[in-house]
Protein backbone atom coordinates (compact mmCIF):
# COMPACT_ATOMS: atom_id res chain seq x y z
CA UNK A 1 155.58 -224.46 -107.93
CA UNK A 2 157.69 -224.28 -105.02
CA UNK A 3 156.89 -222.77 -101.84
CA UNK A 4 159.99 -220.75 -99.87
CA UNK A 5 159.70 -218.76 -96.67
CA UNK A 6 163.20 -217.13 -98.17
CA UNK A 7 164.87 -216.81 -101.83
CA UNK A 8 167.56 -218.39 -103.38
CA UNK A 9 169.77 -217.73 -106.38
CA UNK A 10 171.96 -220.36 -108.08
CA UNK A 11 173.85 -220.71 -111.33
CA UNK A 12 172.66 -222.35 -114.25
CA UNK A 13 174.78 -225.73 -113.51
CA UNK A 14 173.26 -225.53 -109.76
CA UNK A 15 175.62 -224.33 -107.79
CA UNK A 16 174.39 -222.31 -105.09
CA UNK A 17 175.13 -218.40 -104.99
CA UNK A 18 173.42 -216.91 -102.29
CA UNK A 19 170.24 -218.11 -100.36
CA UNK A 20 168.42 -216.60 -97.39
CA UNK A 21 166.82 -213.94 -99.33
CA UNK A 22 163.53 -211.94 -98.69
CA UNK A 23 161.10 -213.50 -100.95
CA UNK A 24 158.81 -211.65 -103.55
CA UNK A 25 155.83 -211.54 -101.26
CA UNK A 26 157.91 -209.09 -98.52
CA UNK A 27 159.90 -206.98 -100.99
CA UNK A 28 162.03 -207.10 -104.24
CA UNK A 29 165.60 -207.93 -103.09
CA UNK A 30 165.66 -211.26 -104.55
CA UNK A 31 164.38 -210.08 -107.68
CA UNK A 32 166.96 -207.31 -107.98
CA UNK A 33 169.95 -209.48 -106.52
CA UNK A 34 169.22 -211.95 -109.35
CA UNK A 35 169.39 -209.40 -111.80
CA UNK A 36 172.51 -207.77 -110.11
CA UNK A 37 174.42 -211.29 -110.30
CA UNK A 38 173.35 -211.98 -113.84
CA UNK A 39 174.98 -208.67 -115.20
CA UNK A 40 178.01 -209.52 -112.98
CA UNK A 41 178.25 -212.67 -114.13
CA UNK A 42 177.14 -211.96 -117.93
CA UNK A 43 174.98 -214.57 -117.64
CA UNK A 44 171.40 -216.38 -116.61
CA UNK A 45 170.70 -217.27 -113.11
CA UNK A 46 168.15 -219.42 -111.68
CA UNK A 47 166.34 -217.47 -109.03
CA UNK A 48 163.96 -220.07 -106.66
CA UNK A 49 161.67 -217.67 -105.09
CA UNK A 50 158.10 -218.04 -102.98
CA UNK A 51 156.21 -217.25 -106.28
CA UNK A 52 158.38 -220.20 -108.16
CA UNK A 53 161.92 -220.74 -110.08
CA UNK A 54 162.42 -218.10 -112.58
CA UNK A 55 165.18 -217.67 -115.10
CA UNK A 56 166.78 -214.35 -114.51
CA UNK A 57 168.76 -212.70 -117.97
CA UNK A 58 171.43 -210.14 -117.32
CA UNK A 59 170.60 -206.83 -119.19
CA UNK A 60 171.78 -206.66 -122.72
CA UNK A 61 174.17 -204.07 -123.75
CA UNK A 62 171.59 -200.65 -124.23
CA UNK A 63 170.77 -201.61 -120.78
CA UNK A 64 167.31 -202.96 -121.62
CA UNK A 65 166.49 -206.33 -119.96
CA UNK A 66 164.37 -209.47 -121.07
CA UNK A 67 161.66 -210.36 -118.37
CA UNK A 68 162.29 -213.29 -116.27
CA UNK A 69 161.45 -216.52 -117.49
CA UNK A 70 159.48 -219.11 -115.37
CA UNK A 71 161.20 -221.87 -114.59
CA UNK A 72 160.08 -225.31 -115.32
């Protein structure tokens, strides 16, 4: 697991998108950024987070979303 003092989302070829992000133990914004860049992008992120790497799905096309999948 990796430990982060901030969040950071890339795409699925590891390029970085945006770092600096408040971590899952101080809020939810780099939970709900992931998600808001997957549906952008219409496609799976890789979210690095203080609680580990997670796989973050955009939301399918009734709006539901698959839950994030850990990262390994």
């Amino acid at each position: 697991m990796t430990t982060t003092t901030t969040a950071s989302i890339y795409d699925m070829m590891g390029s970085e998108l945006t770092t600096g992000l408040q971590p899952s133990a101080i809020c939810d914004e780099a939970i709900l950024t992931a998600q808001r860049i997957a549906d952008e992008r219409g496609e799976d992120v890789h979210l690095v987070d203080d609680d580990g790497e997670w796989i973050v799905h955009p939301a399918r096309p009734n709006g539901t979303r698959a839950g994030a999948d850990r990262h390994a």
